[in-house]
PDB file of N, CA and C in Angstrom:
ATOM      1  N   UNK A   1     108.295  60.531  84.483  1.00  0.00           N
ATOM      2  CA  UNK A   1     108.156  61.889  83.971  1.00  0.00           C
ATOM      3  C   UNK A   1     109.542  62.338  83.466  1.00  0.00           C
ATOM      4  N   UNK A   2     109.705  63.434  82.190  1.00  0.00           N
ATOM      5  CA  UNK A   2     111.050  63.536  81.652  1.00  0.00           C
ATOM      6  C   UNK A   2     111.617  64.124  82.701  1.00  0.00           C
ATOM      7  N   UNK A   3     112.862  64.785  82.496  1.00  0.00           N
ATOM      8  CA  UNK A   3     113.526  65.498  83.171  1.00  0.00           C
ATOM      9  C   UNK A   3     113.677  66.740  82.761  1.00  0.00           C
ATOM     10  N   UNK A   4     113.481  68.176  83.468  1.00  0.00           N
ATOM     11  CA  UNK A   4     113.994  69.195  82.777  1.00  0.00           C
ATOM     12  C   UNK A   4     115.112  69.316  82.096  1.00  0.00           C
ATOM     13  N   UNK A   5     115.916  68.826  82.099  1.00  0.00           N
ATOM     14  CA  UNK A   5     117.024  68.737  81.094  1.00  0.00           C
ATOM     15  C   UNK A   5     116.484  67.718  80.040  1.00  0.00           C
ATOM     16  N   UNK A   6     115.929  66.930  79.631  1.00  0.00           N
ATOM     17  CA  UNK A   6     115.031  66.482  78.228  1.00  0.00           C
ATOM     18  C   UNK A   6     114.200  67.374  77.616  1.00  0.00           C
ATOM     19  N   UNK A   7     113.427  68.220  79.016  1.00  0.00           N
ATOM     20  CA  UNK A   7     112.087  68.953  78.139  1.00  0.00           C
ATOM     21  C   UNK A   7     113.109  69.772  77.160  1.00  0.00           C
ATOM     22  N   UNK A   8     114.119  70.081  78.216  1.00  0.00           N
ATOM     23  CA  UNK A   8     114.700  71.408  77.289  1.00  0.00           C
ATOM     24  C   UNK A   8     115.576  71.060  76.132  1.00  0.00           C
ATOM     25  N   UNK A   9     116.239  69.771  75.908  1.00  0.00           N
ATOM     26  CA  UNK A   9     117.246  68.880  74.344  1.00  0.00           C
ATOM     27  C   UNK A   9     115.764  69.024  73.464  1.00  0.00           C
ATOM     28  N   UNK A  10     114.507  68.404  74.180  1.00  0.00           N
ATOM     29  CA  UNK A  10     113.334  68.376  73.289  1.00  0.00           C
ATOM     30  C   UNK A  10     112.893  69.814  72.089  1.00  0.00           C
ATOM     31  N   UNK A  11     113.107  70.916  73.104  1.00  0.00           N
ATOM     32  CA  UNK A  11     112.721  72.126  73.012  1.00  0.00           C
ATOM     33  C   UNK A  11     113.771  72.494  71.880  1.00  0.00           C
ATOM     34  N   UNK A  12     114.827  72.171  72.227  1.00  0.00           N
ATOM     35  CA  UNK A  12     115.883  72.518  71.099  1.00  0.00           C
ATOM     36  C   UNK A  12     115.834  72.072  69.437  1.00  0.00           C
ATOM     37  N   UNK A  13     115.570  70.479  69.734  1.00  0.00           N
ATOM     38  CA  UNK A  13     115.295  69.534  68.645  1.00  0.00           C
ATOM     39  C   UNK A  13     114.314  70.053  67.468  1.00  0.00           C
ATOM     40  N   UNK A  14     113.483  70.737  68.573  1.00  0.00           N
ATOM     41  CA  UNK A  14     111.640  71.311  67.750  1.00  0.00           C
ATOM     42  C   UNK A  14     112.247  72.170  67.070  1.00  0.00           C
ATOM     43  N   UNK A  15     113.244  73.429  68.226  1.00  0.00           N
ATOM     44  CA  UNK A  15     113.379  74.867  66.899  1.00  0.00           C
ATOM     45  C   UNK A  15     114.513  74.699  65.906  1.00  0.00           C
ATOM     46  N   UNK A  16     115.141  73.381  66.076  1.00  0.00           N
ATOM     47  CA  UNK A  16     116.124  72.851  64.482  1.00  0.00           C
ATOM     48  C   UNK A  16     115.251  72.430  63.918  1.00  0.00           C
ATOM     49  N   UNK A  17     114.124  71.488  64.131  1.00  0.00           N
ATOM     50  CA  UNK A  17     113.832  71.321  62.673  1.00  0.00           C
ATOM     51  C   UNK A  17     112.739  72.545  62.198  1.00  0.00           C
ATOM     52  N   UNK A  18     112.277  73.441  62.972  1.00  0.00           N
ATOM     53  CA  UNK A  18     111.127  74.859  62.558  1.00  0.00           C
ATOM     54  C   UNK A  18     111.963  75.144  61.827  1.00  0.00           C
ATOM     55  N   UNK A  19     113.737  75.253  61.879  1.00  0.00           N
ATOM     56  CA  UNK A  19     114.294  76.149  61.113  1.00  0.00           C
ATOM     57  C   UNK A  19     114.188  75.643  60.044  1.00  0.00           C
ATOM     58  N   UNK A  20     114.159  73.813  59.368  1.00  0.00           N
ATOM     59  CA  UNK A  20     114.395  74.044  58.199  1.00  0.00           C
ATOM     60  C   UNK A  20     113.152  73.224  57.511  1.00  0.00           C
ATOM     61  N   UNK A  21     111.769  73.700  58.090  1.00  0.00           N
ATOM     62  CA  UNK A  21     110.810  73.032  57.788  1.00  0.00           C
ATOM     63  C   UNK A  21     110.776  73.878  56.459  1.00  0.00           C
ATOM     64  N   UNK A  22     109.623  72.987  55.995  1.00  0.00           N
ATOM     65  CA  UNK A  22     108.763  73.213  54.390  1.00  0.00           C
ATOM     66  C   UNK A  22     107.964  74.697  54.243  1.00  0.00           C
ATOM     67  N   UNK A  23     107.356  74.610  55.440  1.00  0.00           N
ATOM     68  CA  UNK A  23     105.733  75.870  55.223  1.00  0.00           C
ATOM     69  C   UNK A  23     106.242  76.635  56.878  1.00  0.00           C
ATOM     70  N   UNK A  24     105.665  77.783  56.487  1.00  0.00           N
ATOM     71  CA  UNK A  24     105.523  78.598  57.312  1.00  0.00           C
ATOM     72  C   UNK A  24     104.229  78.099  58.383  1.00  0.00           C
ATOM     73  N   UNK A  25     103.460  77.078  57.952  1.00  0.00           N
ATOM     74  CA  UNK A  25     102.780  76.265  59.191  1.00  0.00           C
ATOM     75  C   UNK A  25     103.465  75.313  59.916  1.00  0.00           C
ATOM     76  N   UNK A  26     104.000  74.730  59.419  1.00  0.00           N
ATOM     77  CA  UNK A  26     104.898  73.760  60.085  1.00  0.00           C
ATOM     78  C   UNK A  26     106.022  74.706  60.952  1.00  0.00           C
ATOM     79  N   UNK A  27     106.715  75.590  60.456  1.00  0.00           N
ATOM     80  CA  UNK A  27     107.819  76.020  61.380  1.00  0.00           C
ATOM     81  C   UNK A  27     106.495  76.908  62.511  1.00  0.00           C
ATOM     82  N   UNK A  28     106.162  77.468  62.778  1.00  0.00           N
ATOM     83  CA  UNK A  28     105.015  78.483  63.788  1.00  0.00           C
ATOM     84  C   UNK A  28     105.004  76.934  64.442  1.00  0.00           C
ATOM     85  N   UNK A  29     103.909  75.732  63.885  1.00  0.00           N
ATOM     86  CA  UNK A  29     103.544  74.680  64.960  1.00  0.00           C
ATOM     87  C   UNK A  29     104.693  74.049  65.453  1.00  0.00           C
ATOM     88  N   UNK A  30     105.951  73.858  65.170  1.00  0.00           N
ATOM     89  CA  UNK A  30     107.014  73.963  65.496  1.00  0.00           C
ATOM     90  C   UNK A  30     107.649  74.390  66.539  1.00  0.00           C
ATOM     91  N   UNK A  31     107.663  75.773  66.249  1.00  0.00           N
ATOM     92  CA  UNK A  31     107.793  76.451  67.328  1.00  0.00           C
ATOM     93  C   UNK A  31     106.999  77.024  68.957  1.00  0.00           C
ATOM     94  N   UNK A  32     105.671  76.317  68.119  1.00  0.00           N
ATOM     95  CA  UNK A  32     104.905  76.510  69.335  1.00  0.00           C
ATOM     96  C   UNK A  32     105.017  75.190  70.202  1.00  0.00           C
ATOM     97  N   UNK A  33     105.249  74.262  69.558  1.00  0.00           N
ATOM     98  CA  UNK A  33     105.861  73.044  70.583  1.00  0.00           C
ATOM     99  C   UNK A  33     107.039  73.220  71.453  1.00  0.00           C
ATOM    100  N   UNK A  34     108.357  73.939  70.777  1.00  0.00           N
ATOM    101  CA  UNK A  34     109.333  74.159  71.436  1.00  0.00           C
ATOM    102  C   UNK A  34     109.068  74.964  72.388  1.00  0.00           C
ATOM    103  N   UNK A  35     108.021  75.888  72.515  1.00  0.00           N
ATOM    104  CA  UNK A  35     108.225  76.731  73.747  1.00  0.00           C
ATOM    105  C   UNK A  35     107.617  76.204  74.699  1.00  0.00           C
ATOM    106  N   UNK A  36     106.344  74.865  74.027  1.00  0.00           N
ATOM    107  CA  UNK A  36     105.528  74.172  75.153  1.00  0.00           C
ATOM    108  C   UNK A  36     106.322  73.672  76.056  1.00  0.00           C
ATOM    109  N   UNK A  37     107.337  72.720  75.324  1.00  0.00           N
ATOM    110  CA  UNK A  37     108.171  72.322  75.964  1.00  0.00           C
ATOM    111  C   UNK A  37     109.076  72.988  77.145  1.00  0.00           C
ATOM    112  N   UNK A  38     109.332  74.241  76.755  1.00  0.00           N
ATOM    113  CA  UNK A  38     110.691  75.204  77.476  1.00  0.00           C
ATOM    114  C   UNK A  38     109.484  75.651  78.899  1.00  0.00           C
ATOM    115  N   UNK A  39     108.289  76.069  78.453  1.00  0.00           N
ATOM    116  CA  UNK A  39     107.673  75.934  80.075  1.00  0.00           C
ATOM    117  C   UNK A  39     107.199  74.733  80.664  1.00  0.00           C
ATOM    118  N   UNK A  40     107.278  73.623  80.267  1.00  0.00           N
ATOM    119  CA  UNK A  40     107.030  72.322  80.946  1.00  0.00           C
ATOM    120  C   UNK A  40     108.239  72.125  81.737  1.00  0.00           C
ATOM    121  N   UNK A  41     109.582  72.149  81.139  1.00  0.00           N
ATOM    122  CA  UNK A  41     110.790  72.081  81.648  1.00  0.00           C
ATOM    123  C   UNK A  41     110.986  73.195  82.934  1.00  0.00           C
ATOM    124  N   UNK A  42     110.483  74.156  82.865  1.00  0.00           N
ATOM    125  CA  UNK A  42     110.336  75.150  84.123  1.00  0.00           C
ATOM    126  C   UNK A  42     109.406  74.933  84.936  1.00  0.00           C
ATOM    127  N   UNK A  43     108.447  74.285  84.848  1.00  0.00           N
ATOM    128  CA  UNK A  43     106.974  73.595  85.604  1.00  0.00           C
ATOM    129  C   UNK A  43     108.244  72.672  86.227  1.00  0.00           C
ATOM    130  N   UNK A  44     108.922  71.686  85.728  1.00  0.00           N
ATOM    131  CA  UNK A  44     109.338  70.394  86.444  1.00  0.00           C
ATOM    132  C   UNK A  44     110.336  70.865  87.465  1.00  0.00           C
ATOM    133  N   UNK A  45     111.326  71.954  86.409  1.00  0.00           N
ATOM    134  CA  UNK A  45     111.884  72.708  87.547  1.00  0.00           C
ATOM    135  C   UNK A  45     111.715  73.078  88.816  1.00  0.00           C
ATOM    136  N   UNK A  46     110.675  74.151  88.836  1.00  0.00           N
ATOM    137  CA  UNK A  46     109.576  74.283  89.505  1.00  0.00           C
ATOM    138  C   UNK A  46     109.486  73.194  90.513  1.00  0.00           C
ATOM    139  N   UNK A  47     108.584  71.464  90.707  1.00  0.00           N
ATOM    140  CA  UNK A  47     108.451  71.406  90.721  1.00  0.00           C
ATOM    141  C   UNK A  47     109.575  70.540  91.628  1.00  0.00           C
ATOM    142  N   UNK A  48     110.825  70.122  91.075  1.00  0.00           N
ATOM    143  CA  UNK A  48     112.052  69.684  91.637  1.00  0.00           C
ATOM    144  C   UNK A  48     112.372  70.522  92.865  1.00  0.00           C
ATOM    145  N   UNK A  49     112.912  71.647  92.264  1.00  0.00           N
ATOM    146  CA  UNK A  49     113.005  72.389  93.503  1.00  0.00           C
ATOM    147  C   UNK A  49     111.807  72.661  94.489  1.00  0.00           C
ATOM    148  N   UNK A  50     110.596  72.629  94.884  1.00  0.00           N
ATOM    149  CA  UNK A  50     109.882  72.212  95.817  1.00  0.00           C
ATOM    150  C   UNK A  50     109.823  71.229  96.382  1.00  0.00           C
ATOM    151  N   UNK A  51     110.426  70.170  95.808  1.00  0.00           N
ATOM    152  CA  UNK A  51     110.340  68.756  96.128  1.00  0.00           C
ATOM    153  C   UNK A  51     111.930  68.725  97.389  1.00  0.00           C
ATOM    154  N   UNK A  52     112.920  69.108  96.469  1.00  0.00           N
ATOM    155  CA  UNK A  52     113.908  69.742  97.849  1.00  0.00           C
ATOM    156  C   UNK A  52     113.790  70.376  98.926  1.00  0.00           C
ATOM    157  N   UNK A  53     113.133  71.224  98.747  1.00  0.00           N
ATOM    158  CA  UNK A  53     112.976  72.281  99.727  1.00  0.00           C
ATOM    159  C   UNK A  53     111.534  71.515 100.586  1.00  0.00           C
ATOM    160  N   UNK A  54     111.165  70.573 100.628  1.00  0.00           N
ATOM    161  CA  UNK A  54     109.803  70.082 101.228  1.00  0.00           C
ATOM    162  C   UNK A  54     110.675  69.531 102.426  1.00  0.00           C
ATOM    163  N   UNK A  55     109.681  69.646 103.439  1.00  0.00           N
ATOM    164  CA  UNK A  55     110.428  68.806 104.920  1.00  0.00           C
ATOM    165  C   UNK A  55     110.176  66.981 104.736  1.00  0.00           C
ATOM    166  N   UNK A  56     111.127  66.411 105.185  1.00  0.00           N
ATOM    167  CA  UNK A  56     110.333  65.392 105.450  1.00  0.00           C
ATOM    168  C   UNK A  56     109.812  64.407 105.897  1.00  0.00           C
ATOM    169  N   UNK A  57     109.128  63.948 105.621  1.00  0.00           N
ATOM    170  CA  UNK A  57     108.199  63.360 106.890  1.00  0.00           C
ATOM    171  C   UNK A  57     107.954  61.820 107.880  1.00  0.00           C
ATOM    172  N   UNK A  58     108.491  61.604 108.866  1.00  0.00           N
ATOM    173  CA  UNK A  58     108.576  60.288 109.321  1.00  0.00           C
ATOM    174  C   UNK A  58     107.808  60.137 110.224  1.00  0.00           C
ATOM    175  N   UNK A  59     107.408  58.847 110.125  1.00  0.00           N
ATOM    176  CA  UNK A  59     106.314  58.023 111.268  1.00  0.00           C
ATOM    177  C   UNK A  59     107.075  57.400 111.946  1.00  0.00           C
TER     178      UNK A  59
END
């Protein structure tokens, strides 16, 4: 699985090229990827830090 620090270079990558896309469809789908990305990267976040904070567990 990426790392929140990828989702978020990813997220960046998307709104450089929205900026210098062709159509006003392409930059919007663009940009709607980059933000997919920017809450996936907070999901993993998320998801890291629970993984720290979990006790854990030995047999």
């Amino acid at each position: 699985m990426p790392s929140q620090h990828e989702h978020l270079k990813e997220a960046e990558r998307l709104e450089r090229q929205a900026e210098i896309a062709d159509s006003a469809h392409a930059r919007e789908a663009l940009r709607r990827m980059a933000q997919t990305s920017r809450v996936t990267a907070a999901m993993v976040g998320l998801m890291e830090a629970c993984a720290e904070d979990a006790p854990s567990i030995s047999f």
